[in-house]
N, C-alpha and C. Protein backbone atom coordinates (compact mmCIF):
# COMPACT_ATOMS: atom_id res chain seq x y z
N UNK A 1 385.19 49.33 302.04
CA UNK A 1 384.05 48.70 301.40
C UNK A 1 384.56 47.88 300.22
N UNK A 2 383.86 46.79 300.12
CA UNK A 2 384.11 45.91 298.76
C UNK A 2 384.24 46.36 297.54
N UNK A 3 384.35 45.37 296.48
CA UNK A 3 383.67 45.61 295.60
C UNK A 3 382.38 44.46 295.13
N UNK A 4 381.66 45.18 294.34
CA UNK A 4 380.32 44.47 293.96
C UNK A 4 379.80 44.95 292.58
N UNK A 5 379.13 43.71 292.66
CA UNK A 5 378.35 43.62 290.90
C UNK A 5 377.55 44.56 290.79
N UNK A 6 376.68 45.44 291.65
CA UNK A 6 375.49 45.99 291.83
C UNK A 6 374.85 46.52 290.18
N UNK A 7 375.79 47.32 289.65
CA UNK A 7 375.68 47.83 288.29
C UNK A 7 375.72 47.27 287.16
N UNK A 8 375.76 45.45 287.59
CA UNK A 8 375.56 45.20 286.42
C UNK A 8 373.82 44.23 286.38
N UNK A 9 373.56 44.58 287.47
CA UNK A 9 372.19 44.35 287.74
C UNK A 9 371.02 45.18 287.03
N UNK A 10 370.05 44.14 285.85
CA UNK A 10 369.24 44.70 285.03
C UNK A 10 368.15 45.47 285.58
N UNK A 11 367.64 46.97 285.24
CA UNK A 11 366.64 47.53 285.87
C UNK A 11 365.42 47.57 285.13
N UNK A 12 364.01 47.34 285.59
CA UNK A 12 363.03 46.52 285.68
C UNK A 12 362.83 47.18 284.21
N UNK A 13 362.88 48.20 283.44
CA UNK A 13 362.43 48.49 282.21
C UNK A 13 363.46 47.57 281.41
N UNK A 14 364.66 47.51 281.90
CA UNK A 14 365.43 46.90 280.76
C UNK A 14 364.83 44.79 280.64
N UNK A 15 364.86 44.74 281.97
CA UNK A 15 363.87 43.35 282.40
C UNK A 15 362.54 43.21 281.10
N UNK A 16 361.62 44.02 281.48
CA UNK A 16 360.40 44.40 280.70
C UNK A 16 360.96 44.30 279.30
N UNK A 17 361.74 45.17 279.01
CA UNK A 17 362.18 45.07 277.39
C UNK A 17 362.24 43.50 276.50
N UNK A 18 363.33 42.81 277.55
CA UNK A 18 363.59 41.76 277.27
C UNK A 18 362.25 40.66 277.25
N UNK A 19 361.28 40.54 278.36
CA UNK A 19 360.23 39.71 278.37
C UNK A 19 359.17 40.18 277.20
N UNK A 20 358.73 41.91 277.00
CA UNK A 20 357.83 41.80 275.96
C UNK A 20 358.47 41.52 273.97
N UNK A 21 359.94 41.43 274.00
CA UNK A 21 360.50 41.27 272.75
C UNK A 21 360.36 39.57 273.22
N UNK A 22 360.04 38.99 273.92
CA UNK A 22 360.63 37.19 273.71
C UNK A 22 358.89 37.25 273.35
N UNK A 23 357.68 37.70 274.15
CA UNK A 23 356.34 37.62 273.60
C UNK A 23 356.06 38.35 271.81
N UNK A 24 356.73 39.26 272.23
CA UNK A 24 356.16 39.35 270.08
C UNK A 24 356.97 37.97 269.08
N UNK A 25 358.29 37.52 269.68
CA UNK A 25 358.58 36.68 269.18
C UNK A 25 358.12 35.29 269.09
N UNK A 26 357.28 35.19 269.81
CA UNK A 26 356.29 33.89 270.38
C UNK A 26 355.13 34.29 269.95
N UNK A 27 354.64 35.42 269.26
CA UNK A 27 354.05 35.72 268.95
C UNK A 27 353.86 35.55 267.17
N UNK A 28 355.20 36.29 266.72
CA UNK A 28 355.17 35.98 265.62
C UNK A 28 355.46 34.67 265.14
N UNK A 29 356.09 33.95 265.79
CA UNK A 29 355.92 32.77 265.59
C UNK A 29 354.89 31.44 265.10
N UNK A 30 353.82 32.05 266.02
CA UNK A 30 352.55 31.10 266.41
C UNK A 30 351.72 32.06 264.74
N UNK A 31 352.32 32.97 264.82
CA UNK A 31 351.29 33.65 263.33
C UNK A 31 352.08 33.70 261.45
N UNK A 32 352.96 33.07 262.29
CA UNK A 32 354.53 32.67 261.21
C UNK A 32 354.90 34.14 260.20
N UNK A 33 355.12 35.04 261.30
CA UNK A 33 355.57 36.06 260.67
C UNK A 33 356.87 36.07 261.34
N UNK A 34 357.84 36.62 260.24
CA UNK A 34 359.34 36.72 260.62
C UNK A 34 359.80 37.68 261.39
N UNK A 35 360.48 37.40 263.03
CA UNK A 35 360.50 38.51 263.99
C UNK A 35 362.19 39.39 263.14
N UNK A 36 361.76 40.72 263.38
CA UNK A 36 363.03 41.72 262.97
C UNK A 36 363.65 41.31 263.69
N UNK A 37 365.10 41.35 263.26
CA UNK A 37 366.25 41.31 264.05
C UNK A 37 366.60 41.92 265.10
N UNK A 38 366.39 43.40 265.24
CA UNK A 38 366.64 44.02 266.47
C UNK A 38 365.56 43.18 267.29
N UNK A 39 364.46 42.71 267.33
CA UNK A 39 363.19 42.57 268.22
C UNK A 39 364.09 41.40 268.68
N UNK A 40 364.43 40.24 267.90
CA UNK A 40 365.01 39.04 268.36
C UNK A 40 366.43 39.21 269.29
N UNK A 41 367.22 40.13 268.87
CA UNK A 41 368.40 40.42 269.68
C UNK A 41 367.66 40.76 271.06
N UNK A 42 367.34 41.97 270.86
CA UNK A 42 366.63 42.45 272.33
C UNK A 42 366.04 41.03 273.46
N UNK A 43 365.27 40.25 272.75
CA UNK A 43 365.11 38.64 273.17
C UNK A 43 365.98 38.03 273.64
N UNK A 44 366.83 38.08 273.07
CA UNK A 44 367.86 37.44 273.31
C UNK A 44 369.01 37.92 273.97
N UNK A 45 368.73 38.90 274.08
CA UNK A 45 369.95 39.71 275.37
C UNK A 45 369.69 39.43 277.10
N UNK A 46 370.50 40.01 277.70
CA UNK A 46 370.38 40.11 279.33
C UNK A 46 369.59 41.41 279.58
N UNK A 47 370.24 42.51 278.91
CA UNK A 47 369.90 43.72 279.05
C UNK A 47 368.79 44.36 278.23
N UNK A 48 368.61 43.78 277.41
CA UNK A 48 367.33 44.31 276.65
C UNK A 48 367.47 45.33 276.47
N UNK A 49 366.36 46.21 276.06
CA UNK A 49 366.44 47.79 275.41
C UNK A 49 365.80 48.70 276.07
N UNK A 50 365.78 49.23 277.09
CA UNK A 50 364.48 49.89 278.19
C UNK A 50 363.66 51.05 276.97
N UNK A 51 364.81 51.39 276.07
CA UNK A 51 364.83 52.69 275.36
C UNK A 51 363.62 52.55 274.31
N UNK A 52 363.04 51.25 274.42
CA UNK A 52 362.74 50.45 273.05
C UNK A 52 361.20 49.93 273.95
N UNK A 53 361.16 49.86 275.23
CA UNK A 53 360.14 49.51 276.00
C UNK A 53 358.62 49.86 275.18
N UNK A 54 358.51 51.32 275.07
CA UNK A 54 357.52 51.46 274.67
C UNK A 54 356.84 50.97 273.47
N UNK A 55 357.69 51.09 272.32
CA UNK A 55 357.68 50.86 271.36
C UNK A 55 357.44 48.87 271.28
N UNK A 56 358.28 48.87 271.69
CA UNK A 56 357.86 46.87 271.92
C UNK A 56 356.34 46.56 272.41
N UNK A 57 356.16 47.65 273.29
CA UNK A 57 354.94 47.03 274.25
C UNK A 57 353.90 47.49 273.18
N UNK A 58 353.84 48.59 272.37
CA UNK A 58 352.81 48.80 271.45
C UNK A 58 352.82 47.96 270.56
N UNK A 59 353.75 47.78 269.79
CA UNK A 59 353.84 46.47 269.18
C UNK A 59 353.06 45.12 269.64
N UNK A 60 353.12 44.67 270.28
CA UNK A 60 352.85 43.62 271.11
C UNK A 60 351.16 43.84 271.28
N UNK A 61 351.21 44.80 272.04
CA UNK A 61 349.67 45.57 272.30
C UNK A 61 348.49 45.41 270.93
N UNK A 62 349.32 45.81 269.58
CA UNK A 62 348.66 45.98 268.68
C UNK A 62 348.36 44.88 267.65
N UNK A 63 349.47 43.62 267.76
CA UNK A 63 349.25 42.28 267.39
C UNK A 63 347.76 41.77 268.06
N UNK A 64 347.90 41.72 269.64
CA UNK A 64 346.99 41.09 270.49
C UNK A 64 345.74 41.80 270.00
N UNK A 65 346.11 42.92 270.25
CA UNK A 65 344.38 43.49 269.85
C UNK A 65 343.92 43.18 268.45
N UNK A 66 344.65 42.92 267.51
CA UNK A 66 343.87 42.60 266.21
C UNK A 66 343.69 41.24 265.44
N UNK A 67 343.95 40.66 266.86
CA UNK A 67 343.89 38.76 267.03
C UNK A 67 342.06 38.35 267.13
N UNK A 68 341.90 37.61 266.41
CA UNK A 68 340.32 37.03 266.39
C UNK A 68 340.32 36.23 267.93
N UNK A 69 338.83 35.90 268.16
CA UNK A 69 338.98 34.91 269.37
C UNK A 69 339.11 34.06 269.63
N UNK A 70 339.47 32.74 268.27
CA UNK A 70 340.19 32.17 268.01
C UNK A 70 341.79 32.17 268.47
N UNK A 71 342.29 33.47 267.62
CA UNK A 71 343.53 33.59 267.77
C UNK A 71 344.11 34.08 269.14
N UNK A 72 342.90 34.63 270.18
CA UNK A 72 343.10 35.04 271.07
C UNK A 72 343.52 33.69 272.27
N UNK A 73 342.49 32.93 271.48
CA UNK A 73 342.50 31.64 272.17
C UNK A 73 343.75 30.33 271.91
N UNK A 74 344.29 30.34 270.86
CA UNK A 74 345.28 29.84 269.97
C UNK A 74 346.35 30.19 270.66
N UNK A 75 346.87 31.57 270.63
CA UNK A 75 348.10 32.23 270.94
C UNK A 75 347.81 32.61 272.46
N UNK A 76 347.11 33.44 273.16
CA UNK A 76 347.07 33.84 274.56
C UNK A 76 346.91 32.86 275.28
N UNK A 77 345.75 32.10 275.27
CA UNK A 77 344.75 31.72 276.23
C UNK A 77 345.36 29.95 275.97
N UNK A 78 346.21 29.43 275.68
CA UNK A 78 346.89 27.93 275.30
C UNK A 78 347.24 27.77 277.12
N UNK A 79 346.67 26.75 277.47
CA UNK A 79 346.83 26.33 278.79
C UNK A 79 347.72 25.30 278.65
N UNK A 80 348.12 24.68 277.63
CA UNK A 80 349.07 23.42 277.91
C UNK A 80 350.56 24.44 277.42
N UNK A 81 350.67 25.51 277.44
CA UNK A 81 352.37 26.43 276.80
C UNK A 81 352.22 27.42 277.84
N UNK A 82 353.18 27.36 278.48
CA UNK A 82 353.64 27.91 279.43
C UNK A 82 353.95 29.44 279.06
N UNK A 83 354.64 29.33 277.84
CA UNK A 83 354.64 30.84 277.26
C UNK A 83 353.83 31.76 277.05
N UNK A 84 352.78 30.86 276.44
CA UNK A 84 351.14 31.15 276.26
C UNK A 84 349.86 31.76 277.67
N UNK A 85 350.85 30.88 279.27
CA UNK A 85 349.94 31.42 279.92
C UNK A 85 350.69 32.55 280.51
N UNK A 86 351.93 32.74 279.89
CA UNK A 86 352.88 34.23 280.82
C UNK A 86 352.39 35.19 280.51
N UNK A 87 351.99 35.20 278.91
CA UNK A 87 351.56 35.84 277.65
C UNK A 87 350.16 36.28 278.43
N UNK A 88 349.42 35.32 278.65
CA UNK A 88 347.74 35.88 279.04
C UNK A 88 347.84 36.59 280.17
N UNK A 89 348.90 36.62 281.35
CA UNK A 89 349.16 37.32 282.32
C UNK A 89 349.34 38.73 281.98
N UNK A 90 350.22 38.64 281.31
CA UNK A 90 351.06 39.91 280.90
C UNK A 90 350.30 41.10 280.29
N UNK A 91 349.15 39.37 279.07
CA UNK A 91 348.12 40.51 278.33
C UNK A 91 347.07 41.68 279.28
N UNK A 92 346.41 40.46 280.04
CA UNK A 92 345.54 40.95 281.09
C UNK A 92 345.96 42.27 282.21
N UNK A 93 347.10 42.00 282.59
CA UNK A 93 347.96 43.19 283.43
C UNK A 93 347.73 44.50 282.58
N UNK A 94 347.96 44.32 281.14
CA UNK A 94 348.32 45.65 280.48
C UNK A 94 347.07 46.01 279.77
N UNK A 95 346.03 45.30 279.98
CA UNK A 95 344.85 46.17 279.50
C UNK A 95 344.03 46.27 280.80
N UNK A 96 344.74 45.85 282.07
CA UNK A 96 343.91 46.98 283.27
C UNK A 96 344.71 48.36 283.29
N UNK A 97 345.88 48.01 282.53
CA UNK A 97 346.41 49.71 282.75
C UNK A 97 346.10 50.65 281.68
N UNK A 98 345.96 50.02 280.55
CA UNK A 98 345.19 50.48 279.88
C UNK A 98 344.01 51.35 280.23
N UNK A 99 343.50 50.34 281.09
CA UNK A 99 341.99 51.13 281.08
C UNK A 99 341.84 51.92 281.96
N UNK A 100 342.91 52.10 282.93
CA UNK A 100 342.85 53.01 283.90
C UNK A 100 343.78 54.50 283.62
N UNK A 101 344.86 54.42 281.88
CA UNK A 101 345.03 54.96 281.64
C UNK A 101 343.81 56.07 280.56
N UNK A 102 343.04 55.39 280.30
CA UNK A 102 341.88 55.81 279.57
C UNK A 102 341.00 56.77 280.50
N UNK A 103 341.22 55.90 281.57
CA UNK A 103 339.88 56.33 282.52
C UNK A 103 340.09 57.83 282.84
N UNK A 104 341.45 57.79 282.98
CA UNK A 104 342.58 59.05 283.63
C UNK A 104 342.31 59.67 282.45
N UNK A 105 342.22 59.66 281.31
CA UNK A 105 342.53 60.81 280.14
C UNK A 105 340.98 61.42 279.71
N UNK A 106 339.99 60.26 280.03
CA UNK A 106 338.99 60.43 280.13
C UNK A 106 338.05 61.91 281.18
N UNK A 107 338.41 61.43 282.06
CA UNK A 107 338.60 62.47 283.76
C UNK A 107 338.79 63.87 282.98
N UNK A 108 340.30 63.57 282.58
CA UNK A 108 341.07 64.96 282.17
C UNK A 108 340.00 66.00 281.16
N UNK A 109 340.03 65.26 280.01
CA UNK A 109 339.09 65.66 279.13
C UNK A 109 337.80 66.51 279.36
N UNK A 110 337.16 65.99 280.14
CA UNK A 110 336.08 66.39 281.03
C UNK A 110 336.18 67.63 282.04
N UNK A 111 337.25 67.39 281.99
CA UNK A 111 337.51 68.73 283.52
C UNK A 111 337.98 69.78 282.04
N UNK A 112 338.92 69.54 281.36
CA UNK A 112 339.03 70.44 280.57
C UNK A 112 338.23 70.90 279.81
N UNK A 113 336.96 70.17 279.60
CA UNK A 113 335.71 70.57 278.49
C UNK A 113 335.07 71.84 279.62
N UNK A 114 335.20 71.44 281.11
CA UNK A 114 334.33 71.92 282.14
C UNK A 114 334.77 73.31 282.14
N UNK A 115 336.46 73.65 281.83
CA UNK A 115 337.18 74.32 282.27
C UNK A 115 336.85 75.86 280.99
N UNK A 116 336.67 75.29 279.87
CA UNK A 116 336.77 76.06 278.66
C UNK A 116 335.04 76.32 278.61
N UNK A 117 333.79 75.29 279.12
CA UNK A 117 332.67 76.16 279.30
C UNK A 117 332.77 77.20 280.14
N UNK A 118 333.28 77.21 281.59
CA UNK A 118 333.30 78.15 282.49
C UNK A 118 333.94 79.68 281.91
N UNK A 119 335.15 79.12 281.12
CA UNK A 119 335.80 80.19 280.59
C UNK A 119 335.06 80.97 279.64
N UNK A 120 333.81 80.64 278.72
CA UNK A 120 333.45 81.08 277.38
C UNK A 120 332.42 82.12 278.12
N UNK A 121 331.84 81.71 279.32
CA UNK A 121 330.65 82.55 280.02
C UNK A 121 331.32 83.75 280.63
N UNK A 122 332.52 83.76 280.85
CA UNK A 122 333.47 84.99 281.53
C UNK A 122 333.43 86.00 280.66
N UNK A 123 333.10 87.19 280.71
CA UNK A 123 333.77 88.64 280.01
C UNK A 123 335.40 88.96 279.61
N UNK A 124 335.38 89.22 278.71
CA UNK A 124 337.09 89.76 278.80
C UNK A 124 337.39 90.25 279.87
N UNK A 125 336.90 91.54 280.40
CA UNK A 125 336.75 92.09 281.76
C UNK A 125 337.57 91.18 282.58
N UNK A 126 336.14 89.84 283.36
CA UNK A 126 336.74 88.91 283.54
C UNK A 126 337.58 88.07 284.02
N UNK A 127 337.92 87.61 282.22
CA UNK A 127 338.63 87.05 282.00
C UNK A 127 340.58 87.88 282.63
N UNK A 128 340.23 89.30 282.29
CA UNK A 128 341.82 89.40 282.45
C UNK A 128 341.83 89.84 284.27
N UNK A 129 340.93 90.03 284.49
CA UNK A 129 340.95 89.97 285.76
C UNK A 129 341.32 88.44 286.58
N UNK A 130 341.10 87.63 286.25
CA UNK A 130 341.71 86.56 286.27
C UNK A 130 343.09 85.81 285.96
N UNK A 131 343.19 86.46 285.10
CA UNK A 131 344.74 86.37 284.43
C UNK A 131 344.42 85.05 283.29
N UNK A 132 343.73 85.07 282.87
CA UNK A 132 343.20 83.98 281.44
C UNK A 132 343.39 84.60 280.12
């Protein structure tokens, strides 16, 4: 068998890293705040930071959300900047997961509220008869 590059092929979080650090930087830009250095390296790398994913994407997350609709419109929603419409893609993608991460914690919540009424009506008796 050969040899091959395979491993030096970026994996999709480290990908992700790199695209949401070039959006806060296009971000801070358009709001003329000065991007940190690590945020701009990460931008500016191949490999980006997968380690750093989350943390970027909240970042990012938490600019957008506290953008007027103006600014929503200014910075996201710019149809003649190409950056601007990757940006509205990207935005839109991550507040359907958002909301389906909500929806999910939402669910949970509920079954667990369901779970601790059922439990309060049980006897100790019960309860250890159950193993609770």
């Amino acid at each position: 068998m050969g040899c091959n590059s395979e491993y030096q092929q970026t994996t999709a979080a480290e990908a992700e890293s790199v695209t949401v650090a070039k959006f806060i930087t296009y971000v801070n830009g358009k709001l003329r705040i000065e991007v940190p250095l690590d945020i701009a390296e990460i931008a500016n790398s191949v490999y980006g930071n997968a380690q750093r994913l989350n943390d970027l994407t909240e970042n990012l997350c938490t600019k957008l959300r506290s953008l007027s609709e103006d600014g929503l419109d200014h910075i996201v929603y710019d149809a003649k900047s190409r950056t601007s419409r990757d940006l509205a893609t990207w935005w839109e993608r991550h507040q359907e997961y958002d909301r389906a991460r909500e929806s999910i914690a939402d669910t949970e919540a509920r079954r667990q509220e369901l779970v601790n009424q059922a439990k309060a009506k049980l006897t100790v008796a019960e309860q250890k008869a159950l193993g609770i």
